[in-house]
N, C-alpha and C. Protein backbone atom coordinates (compact mmCIF):
# COMPACT_ATOMS: atom_id res chain seq x y z
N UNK A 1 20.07 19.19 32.47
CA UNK A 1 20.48 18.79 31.14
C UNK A 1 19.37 18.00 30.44
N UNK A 2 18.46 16.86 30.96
CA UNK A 2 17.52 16.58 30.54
C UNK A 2 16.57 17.45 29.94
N UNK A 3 15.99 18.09 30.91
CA UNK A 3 15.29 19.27 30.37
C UNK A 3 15.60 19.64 29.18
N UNK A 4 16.87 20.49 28.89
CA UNK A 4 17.10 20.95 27.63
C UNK A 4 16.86 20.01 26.73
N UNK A 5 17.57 18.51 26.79
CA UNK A 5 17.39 17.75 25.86
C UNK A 5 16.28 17.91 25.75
N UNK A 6 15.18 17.47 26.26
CA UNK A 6 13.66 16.76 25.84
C UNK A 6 13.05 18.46 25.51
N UNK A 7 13.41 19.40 25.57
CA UNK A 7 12.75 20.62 25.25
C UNK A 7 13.21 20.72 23.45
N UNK A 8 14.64 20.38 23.62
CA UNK A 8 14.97 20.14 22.21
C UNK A 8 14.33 19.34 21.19
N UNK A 9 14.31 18.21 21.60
CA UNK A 9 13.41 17.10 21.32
C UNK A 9 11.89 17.51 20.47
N UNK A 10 11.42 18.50 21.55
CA UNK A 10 9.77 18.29 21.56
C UNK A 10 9.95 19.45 20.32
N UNK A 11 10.54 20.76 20.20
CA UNK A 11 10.92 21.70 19.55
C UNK A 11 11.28 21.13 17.96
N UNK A 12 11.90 19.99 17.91
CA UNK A 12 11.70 19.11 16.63
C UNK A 12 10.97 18.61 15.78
N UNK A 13 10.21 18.32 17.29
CA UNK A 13 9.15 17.71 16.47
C UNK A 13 7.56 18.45 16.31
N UNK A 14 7.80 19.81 16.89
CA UNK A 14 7.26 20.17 16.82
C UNK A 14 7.01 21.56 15.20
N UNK A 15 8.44 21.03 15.31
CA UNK A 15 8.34 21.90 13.79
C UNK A 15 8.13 21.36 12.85
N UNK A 16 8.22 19.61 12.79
CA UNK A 16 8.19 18.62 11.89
C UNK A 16 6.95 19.41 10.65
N UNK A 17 5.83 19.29 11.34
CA UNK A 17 4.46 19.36 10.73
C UNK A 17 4.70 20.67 9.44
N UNK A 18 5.46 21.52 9.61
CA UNK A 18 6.00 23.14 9.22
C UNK A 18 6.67 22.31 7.79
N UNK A 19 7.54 21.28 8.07
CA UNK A 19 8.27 20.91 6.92
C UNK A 19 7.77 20.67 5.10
N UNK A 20 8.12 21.12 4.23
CA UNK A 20 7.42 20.85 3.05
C UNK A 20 8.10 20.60 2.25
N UNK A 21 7.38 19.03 1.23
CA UNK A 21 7.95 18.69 0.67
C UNK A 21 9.11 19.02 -0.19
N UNK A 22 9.41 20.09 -0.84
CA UNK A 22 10.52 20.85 -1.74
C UNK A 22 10.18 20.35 -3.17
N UNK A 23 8.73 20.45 -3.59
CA UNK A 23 8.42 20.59 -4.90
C UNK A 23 8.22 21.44 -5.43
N UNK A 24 7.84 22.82 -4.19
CA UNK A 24 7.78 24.28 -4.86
C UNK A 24 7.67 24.85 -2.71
N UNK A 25 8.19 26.10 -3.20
CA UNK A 25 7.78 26.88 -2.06
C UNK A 25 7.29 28.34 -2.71
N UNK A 26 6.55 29.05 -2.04
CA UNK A 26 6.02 30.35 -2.35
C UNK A 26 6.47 30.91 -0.97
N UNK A 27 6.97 32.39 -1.23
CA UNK A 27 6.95 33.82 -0.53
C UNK A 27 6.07 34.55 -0.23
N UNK A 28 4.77 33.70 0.20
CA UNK A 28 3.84 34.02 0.43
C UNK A 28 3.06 35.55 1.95
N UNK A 29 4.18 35.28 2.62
CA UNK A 29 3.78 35.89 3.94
C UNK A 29 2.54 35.44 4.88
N UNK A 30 2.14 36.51 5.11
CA UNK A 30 1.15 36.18 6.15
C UNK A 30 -0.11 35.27 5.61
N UNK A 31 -0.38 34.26 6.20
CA UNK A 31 -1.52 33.87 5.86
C UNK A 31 -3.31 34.82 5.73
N UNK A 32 -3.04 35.61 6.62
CA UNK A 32 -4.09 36.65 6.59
C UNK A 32 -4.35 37.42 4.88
N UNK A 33 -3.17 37.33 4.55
CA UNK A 33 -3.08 38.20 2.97
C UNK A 33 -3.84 37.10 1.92
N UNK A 34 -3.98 35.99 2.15
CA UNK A 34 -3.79 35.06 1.18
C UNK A 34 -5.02 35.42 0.47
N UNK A 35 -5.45 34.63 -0.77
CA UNK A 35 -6.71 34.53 -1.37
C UNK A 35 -7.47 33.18 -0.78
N UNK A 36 -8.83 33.14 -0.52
CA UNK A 36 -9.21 32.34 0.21
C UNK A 36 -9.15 30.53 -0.90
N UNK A 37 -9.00 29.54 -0.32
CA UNK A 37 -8.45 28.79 -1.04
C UNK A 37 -9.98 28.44 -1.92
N UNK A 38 -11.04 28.40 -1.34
CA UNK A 38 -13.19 28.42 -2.62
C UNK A 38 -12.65 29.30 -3.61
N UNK A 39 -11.72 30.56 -3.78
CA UNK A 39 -11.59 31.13 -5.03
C UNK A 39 -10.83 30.05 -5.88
N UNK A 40 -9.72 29.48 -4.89
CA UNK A 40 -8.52 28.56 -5.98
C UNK A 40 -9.39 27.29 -6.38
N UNK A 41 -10.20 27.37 -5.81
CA UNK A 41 -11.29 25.45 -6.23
C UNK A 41 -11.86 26.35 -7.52
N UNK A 42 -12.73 27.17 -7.18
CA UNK A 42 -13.74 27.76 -7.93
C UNK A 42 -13.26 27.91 -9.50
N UNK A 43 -12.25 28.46 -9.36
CA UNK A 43 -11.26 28.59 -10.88
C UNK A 43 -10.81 27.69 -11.44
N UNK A 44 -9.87 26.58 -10.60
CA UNK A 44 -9.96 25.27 -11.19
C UNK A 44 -11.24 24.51 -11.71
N UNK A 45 -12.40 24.43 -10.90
CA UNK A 45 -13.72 23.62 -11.07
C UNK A 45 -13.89 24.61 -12.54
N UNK A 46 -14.01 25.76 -12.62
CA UNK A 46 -14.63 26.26 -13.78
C UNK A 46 -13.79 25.82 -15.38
N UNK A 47 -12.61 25.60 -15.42
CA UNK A 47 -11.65 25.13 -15.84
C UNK A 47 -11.87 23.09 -15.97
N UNK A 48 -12.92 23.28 -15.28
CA UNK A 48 -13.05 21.38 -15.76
C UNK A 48 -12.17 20.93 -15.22
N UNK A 49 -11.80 21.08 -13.74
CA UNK A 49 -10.59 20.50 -13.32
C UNK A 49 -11.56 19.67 -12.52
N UNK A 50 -11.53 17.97 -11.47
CA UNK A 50 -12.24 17.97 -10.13
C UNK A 50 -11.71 18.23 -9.05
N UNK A 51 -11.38 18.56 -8.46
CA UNK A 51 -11.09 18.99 -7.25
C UNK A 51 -10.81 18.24 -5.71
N UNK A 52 -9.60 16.91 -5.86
CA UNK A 52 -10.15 15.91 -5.16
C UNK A 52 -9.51 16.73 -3.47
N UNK A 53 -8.41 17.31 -3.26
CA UNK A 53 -8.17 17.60 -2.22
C UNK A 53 -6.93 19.44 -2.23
N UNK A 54 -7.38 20.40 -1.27
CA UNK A 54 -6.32 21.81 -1.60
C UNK A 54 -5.75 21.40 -0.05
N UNK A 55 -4.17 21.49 -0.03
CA UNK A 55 -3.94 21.83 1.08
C UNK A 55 -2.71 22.82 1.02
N UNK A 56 -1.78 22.96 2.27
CA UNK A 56 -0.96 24.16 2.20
C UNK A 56 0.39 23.36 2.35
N UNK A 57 1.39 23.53 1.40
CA UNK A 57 2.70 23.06 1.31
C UNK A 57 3.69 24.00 0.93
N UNK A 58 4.72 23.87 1.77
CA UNK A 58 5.71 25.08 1.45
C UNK A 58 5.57 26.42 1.08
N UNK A 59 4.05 26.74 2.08
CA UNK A 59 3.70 28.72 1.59
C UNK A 59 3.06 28.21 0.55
N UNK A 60 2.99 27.32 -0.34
CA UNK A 60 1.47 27.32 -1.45
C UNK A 60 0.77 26.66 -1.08
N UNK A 61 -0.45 26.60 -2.03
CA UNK A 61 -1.73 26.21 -2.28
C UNK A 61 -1.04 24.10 -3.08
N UNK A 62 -1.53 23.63 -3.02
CA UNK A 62 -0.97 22.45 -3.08
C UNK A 62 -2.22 21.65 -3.46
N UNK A 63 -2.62 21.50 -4.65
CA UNK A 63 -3.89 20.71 -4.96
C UNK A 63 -3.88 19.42 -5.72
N UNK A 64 -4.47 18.85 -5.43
CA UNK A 64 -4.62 17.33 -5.80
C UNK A 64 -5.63 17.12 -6.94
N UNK A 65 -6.25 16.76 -8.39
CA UNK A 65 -7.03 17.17 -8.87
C UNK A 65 -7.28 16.26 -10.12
N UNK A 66 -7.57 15.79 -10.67
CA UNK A 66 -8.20 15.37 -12.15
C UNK A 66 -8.37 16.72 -13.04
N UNK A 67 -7.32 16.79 -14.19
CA UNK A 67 -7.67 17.69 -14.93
C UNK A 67 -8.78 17.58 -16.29
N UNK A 68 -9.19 18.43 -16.65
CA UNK A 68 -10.08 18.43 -17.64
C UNK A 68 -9.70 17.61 -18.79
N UNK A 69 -9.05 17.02 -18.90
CA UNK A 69 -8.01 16.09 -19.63
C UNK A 69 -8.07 14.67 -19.12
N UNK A 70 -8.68 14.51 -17.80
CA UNK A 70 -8.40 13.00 -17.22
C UNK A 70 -7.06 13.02 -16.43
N UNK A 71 -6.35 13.42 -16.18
CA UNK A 71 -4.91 13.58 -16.12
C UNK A 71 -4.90 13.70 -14.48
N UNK A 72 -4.43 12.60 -13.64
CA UNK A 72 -4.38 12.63 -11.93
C UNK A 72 -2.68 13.91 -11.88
N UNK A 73 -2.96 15.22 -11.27
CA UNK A 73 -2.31 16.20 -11.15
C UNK A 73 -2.06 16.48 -9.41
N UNK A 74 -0.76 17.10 -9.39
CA UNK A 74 -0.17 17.18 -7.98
C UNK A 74 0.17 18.98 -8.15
N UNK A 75 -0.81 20.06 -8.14
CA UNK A 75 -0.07 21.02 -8.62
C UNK A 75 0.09 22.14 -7.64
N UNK A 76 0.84 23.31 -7.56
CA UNK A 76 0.96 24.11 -6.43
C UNK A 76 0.38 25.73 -7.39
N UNK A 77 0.10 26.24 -6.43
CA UNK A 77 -0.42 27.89 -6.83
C UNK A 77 0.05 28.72 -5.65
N UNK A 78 0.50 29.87 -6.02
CA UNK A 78 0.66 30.98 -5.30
C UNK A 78 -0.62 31.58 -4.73
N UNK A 79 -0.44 31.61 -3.15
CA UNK A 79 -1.75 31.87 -2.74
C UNK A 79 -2.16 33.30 -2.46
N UNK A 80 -1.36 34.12 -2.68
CA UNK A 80 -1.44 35.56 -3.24
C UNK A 80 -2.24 35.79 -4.68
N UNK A 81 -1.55 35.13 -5.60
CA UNK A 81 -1.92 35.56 -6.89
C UNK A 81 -3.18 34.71 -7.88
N UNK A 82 -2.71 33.11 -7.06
CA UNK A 82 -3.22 32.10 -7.69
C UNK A 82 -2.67 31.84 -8.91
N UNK A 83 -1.53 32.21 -9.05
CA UNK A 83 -0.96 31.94 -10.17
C UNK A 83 0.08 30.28 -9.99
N UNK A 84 0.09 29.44 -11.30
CA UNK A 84 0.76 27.93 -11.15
C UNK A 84 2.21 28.49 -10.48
N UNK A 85 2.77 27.78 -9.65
CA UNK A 85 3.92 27.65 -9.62
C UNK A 85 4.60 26.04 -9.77
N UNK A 86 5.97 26.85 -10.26
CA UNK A 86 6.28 25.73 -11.17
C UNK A 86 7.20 24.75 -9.81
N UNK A 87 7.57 23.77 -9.96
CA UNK A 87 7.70 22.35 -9.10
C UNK A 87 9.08 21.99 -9.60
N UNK A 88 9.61 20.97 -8.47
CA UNK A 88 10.79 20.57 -8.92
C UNK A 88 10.62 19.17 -8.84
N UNK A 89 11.54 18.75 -9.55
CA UNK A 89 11.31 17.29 -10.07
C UNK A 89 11.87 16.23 -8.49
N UNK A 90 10.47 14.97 -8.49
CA UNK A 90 11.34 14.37 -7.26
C UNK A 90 12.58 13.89 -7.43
């Protein structure tokens, strides 16, 4: 019975890291399909965005950024299309 417990346990927390925030998710699939994330900088940077950090949240692209505007931005992109996806309010 231990066993199971602590297998349960570890199985928790091992999915923890998987969890995403719920500001947007994308239907993205396989990561192999994706667009490489230097295209999603590259388009933003050209766009006068800076580029402070891209990571992967809920199947998107999840970027951290100063927009060409001054404006500190939290925004997500479809990593198929690179297209904005839109966010839900915290």
């Amino acid at each position: 019975m231990r066993l199971f417990l602590a297998a349960a346990v570890l199985a928790a927390f091992a999915a923890a890291p998987a969890l995403a925030t719920g500001l947007a998710t994308c239907d993205s699939g396989p990561q192999e399909k994706w667009q490489p994330q230097e295209k999603l900088q590259k388009m933003l940077t050209d766009r006068g965005w800076q580029i402070r950090r891209i990571k992967i949240d809920g199947g998107c692209y999840e970027v951290y950024a100063i927009t060409e505007k001054g404006e500190r931005v939290e925004a997500y992109f479809h990593p198929l299309t690179l297209a904005p996806v839109p966010t839900n309010k915290r």
